[in-house]
Protein backbone atom coordinates (compact mmCIF):
# COMPACT_ATOMS: atom_id res chain seq x y z
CA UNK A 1 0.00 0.00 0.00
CA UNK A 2 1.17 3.47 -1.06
CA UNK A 3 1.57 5.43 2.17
CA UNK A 4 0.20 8.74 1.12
CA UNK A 5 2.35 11.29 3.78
CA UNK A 6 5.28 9.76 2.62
CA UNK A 7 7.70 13.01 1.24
CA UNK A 8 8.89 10.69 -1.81
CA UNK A 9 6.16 8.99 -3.92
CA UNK A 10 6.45 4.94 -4.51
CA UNK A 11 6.87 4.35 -8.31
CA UNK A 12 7.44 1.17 -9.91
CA UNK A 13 8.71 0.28 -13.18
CA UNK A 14 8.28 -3.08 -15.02
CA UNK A 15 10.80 -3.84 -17.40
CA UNK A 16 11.70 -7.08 -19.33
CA UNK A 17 10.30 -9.53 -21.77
CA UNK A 18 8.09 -11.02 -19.92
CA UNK A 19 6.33 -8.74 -17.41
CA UNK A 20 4.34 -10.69 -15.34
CA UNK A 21 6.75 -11.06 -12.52
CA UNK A 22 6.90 -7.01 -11.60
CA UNK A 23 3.13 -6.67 -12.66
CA UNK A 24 1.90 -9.74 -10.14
CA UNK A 25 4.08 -7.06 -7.83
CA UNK A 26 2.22 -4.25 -9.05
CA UNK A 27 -1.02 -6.20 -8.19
CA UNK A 28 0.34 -6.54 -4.51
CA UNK A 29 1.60 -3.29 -3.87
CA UNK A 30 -1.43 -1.68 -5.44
CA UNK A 31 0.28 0.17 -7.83
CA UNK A 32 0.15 0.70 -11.61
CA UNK A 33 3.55 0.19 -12.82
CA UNK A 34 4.90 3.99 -14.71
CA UNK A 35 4.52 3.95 -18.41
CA UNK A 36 7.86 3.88 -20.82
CA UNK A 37 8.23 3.36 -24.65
CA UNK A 38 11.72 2.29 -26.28
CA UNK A 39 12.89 4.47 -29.07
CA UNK A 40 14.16 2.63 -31.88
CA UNK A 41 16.39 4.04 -34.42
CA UNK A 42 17.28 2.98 -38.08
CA UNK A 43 20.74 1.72 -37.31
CA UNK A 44 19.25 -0.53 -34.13
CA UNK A 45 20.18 1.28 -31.65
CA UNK A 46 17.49 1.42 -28.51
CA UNK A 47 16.79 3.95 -26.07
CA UNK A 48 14.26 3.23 -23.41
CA UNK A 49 11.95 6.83 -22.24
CA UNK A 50 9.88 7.09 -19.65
CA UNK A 51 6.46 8.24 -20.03
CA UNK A 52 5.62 9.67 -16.56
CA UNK A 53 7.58 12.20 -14.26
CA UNK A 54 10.03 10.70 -11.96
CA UNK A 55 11.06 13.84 -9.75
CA UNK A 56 11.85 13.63 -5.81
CA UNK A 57 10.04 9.89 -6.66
CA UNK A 58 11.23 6.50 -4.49
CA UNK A 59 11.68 4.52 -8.00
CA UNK A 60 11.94 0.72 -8.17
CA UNK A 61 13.00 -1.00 -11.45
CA UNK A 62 12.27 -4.61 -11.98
CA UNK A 63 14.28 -6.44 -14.33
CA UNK A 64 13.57 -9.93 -15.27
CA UNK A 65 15.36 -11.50 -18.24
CA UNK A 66 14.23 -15.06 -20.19
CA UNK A 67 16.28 -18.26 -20.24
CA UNK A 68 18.42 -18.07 -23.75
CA UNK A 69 17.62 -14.69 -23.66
CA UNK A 70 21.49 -12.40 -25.05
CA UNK A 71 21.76 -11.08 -21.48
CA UNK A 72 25.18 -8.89 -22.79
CA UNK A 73 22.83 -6.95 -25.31
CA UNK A 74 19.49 -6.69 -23.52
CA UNK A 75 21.92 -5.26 -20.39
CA UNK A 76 22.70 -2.11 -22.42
CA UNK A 77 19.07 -1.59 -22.21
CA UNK A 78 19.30 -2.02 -18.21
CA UNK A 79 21.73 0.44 -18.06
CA UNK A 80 20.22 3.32 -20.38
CA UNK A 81 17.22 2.82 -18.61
CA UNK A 82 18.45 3.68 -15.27
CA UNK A 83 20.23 6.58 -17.11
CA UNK A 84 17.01 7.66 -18.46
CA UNK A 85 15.36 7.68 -14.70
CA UNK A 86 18.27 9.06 -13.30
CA UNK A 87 17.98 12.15 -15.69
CA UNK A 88 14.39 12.69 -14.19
CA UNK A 89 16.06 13.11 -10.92
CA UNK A 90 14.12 10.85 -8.90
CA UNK A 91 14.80 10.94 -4.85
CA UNK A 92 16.08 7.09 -4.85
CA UNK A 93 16.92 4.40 -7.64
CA UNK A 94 16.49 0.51 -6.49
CA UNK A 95 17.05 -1.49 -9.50
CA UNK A 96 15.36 -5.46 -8.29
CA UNK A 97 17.08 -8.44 -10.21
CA UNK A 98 15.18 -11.20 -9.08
CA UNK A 99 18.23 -13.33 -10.47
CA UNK A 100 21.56 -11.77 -10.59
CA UNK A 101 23.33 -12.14 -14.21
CA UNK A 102 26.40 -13.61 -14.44
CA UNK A 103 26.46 -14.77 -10.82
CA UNK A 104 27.96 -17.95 -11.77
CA UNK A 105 31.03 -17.33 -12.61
CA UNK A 106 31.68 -16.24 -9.56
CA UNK A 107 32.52 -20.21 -8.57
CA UNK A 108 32.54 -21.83 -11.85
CA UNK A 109 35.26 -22.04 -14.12
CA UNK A 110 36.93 -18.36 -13.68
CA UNK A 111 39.61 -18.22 -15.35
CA UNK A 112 43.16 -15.69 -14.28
CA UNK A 113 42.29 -12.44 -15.09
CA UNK A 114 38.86 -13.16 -16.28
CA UNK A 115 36.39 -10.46 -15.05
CA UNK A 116 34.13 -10.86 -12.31
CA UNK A 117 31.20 -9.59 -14.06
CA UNK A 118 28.76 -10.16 -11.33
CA UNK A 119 30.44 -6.95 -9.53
CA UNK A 120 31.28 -5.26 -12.37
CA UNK A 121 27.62 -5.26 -13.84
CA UNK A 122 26.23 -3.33 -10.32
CA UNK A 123 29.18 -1.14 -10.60
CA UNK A 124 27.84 -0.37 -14.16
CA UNK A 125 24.47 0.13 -12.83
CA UNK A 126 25.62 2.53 -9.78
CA UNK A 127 27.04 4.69 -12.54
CA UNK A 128 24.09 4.75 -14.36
CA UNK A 129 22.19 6.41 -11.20
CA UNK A 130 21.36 3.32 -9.51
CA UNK A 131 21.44 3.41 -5.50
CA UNK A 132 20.37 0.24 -4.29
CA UNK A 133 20.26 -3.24 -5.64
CA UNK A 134 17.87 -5.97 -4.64
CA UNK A 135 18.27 -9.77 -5.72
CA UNK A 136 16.92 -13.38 -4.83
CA UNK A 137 19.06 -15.98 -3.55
CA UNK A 138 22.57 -15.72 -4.47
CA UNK A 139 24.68 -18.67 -5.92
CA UNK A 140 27.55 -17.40 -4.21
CA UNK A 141 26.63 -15.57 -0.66
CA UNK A 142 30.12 -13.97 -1.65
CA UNK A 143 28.69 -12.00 -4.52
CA UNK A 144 26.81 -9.83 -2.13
CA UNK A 145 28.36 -6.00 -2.84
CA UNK A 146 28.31 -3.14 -0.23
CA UNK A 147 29.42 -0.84 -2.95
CA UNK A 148 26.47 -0.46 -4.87
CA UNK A 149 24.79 -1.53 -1.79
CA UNK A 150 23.00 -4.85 -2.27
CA UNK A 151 19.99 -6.87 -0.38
CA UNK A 152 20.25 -10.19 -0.81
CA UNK A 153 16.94 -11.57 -0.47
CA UNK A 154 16.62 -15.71 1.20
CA UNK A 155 14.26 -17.29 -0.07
CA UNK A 156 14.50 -20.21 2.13
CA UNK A 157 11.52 -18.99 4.04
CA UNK A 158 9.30 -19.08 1.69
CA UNK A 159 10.15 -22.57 0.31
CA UNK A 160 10.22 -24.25 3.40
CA UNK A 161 6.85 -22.86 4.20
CA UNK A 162 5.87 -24.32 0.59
CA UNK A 163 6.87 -28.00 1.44
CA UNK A 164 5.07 -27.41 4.60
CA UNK A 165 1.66 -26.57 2.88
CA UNK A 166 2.65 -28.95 0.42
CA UNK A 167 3.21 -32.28 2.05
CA UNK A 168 0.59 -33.77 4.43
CA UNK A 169 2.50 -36.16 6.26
CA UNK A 170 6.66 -35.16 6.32
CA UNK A 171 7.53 -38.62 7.86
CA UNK A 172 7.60 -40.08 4.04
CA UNK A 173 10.23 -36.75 3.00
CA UNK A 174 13.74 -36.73 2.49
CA UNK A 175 15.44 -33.64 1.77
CA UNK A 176 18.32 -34.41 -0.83
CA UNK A 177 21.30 -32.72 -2.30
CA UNK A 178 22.66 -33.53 -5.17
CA UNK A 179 26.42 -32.93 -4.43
CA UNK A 180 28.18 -31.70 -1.55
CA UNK A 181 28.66 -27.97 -2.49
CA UNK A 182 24.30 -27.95 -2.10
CA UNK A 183 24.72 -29.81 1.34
CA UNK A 184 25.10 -26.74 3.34
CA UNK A 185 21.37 -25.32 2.10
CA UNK A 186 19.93 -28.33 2.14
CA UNK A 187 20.65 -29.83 5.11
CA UNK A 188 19.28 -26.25 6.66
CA UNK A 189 15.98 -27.35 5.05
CA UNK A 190 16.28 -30.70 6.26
CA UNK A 191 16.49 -29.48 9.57
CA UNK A 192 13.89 -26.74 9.43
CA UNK A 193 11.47 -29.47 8.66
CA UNK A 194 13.05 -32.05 11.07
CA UNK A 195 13.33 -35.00 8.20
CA UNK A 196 16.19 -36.92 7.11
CA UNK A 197 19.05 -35.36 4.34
CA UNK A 198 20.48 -37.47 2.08
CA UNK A 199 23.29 -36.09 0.25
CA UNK A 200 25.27 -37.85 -3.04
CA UNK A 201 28.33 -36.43 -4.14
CA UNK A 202 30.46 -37.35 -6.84
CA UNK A 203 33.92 -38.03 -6.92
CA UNK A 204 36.02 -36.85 -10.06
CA UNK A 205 39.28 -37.09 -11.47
CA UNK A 206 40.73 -34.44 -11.65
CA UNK A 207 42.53 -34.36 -14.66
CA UNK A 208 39.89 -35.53 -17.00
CA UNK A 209 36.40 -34.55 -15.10
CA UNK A 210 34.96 -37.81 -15.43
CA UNK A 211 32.95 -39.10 -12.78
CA UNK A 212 34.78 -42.32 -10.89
CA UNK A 213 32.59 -42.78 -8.11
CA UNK A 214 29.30 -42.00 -6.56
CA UNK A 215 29.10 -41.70 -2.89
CA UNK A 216 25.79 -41.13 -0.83
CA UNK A 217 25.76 -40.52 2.37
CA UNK A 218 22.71 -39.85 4.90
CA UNK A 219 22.11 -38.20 8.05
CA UNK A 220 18.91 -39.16 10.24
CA UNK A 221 17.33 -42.65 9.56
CA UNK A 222 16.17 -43.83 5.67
CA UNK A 223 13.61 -46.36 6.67
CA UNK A 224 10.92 -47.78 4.40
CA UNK A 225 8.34 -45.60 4.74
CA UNK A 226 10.76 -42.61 3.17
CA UNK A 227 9.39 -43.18 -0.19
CA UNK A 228 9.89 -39.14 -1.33
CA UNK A 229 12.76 -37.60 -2.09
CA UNK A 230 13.02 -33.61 -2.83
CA UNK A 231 16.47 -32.41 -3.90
CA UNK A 232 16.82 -28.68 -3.20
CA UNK A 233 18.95 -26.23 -4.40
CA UNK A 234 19.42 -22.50 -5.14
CA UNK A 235 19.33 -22.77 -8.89
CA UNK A 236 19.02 -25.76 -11.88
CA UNK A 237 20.96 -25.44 -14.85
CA UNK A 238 21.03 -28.33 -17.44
CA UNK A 239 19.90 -30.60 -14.34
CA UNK A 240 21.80 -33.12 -14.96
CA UNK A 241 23.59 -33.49 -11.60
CA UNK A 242 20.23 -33.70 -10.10
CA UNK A 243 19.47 -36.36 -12.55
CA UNK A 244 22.04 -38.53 -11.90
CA UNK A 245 22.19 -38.16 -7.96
CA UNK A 246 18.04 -39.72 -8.33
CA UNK A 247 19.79 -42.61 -10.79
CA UNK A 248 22.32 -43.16 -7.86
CA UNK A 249 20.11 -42.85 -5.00
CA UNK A 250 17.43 -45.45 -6.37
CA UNK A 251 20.00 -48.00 -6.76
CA UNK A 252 21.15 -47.27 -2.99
CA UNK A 253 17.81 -46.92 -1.53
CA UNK A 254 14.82 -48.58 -4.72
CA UNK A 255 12.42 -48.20 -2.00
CA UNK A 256 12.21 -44.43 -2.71
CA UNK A 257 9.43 -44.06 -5.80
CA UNK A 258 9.12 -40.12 -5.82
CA UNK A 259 11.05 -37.87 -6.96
CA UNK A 260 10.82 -34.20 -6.84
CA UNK A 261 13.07 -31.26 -7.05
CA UNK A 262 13.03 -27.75 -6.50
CA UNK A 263 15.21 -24.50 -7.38
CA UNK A 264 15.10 -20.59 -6.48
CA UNK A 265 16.16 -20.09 -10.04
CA UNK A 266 15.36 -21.82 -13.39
CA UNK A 267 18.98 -21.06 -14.82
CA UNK A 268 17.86 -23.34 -17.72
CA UNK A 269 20.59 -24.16 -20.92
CA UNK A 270 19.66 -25.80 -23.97
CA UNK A 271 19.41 -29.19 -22.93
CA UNK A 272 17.18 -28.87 -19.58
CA UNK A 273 14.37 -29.85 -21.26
CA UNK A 274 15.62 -33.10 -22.00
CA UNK A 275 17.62 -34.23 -18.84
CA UNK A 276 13.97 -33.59 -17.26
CA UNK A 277 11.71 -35.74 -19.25
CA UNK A 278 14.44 -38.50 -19.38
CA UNK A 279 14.87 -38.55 -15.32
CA UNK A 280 13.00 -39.74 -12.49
CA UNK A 281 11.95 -37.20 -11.50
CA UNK A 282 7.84 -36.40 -11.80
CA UNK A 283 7.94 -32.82 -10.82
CA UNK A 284 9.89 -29.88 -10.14
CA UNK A 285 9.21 -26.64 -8.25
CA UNK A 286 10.49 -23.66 -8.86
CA UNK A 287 9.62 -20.08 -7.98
CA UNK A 288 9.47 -17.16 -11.03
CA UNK A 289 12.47 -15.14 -10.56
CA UNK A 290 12.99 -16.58 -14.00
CA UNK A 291 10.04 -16.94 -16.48
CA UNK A 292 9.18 -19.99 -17.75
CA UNK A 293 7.92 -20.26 -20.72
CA UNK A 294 4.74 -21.87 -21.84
CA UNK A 295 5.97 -24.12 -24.61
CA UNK A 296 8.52 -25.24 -22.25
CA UNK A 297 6.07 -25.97 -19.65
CA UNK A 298 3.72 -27.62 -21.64
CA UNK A 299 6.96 -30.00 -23.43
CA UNK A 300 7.20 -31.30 -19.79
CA UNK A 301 3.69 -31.89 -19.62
CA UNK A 302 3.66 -34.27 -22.26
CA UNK A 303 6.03 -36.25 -20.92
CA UNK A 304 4.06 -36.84 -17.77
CA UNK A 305 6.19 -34.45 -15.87
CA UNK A 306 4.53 -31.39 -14.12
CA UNK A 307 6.04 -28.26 -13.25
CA UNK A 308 5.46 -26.05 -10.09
CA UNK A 309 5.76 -22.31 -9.76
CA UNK A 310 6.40 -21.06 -6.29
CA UNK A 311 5.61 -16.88 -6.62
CA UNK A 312 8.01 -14.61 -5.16
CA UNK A 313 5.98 -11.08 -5.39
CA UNK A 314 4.30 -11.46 -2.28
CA UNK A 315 7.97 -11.06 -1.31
CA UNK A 316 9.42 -8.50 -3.41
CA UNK A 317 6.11 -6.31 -2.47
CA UNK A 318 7.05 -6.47 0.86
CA UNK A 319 11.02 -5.86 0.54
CA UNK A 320 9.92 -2.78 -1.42
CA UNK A 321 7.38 -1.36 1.02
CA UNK A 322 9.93 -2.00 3.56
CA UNK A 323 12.79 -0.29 1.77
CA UNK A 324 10.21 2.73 1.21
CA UNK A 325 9.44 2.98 4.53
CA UNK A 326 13.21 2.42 6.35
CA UNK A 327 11.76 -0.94 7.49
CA UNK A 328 14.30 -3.49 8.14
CA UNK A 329 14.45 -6.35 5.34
CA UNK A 330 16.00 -8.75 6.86
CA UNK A 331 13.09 -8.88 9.28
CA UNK A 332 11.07 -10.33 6.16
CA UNK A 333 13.08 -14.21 6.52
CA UNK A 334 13.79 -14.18 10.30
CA UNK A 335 11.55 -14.25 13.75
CA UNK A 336 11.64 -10.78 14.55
CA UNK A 337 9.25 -8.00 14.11
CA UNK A 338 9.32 -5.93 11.14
């Protein structure tokens, strides 16, 4: 709700390919998200213009971007965006990237001298005229900047209290993870819900990368009446570590029929699609800080797989209205009073 004495107006804009994360947002908040129009030019070139004053305004940008989307051209869009509100001269710029771009890298594969792009991209956007950033569920807790200042959001709230609405009777669950990195975040859910963890890791040589052994390990008791299994982790990517930890875990422990998995993110690559219909696993849950596409949805469909989406605005509606009104955000996935 927009809290009408406040000295600096709420406004929101909505900006990405698909929309309907910021405008389910909109919907909570009340708000109708500011109007903008891009300016094309003959030579391609872009320039995004807003449509509606932003002076001495409290202005919150969402930006969502698609799986296979060409994150390194749409971002020049980002950034001359935020240029364009900045020129308005709003009070206060928080750009919200449900997923961080390029957050990855931070852990995977960074090469000497490669660029950390994850802090360069927010240093990018600070000199555009951003002031604040807000994001969902880091990959790497480490990627969290203080200069631009950045909220990183934990969603582990909210999917914990979605397995809890979700599952009538917890003493079938397990809580997996599908390697030992995930462990530390699952095992936090495990315990949150009080049910056992079962973790497989794989063990790789290092010179070639090839798996040479698979190694599961548990911690509480895997009886016969576990007969669920829900990996969890912050993101999925071409899912095939999840994949293969079910494979190993049914050989371990065949009494376990269901499998399920669920993800903050939906980092999908080109071959998701098919590592899910090929696996065990009959559904997966994850929440929208990516959108998911319909044809993609309905390709899992017809393999008699289903596909859950957990929504964050509730969320993101309240992180705002908490930023806008020097409420504490942290308060939003702990015990205490906002």
């Amino acid at each position: 709700m927009e809290n009408l004495k406040h000295p600096y107006p709420k406004q929101l804009f909505v900006f990405g390919q698909d929309t309907s994360l910021g405008e389910e947002v909109a919907q909570k908040l009340e708000i109708i998200p500011a109007k903008f129009h891009i300016k094309k030019f003959s030579n391609g070139e872009k320039i995004p213009h807003q449509e509606e004053t932003v002076r001495g305004r409290d202005v919150y940008i969402i930006f969502t971007s698609l799986n296979f989307e060409n994150i390194n051209s749409y971002f020049s869009n980002y950034l001359s965006f935020v240029r364009s509100i900045k020129n308005g001269q709003p009070h206060r710029i928080t750009v919200i990237m449900p997923k961080l771009i390029w957050q990855r890298q931070d852990v995977e594969n960074r090469e000497l001298r490669e660029p950390k792009l994850s802090d360069f991209y927010p240093e990018l956007l600070q000199t555009a005229g951003m002031d604040t950033m807000v994001v969902l569920k880091l990959h790497n807790p480490a990627s969290c900047s203080t200069t631009p200042p950045m909220e990183n959001f934990d969603t582990t709230k909210l999917i914990i209290d979605h397995i809890f609405s979700s599952f009538t009777d917890l003493s079938h669950l397990a809580i997996g993870a599908a390697d030992m990195g995930g462990s530390k975040y699952s095992r936090k859910i495990a315990e949150a819900l009080q049910v056992p963890l079962i973790i497989v890791d794989k063990d790789r040589d290092i010179k070639t990368g090839k798996t040479r052994a698979i190694n599961v390990y548990t911690e509480g008791e895997i009886d016969e009446k576990i007969d669920t299994i829900l990996f969890v982790d912050d993101l999925i990517n071409t899912f095939g570590s999840i994949s293969d930890a079910g494979d190993a875990l049914f050989k371990k422990h065949p009494h376990i029929k269901n499998y399920h998995a669920l993800a903050t993110h939906a980092d999908f690559g080109p071959e998701t699609l098919e590592k899910i219909t090929k696996s065990r696993f009959q559904k997966i849950w994850l929440t929208n800080t990516v959108p998911i596409s319909k044809e993609f949805q309905n390709e899992i469909e017809k393999a008699g797989k289903e596909i859950e989406i957990i929504s964050t605005a509730v969320l993101i509606a309240q992180v705002i209205d908490n930023l806008h009104n020097g409420h504490s955000v942290s308060a939003l996935w702990t015990k205490k009073d906002k």
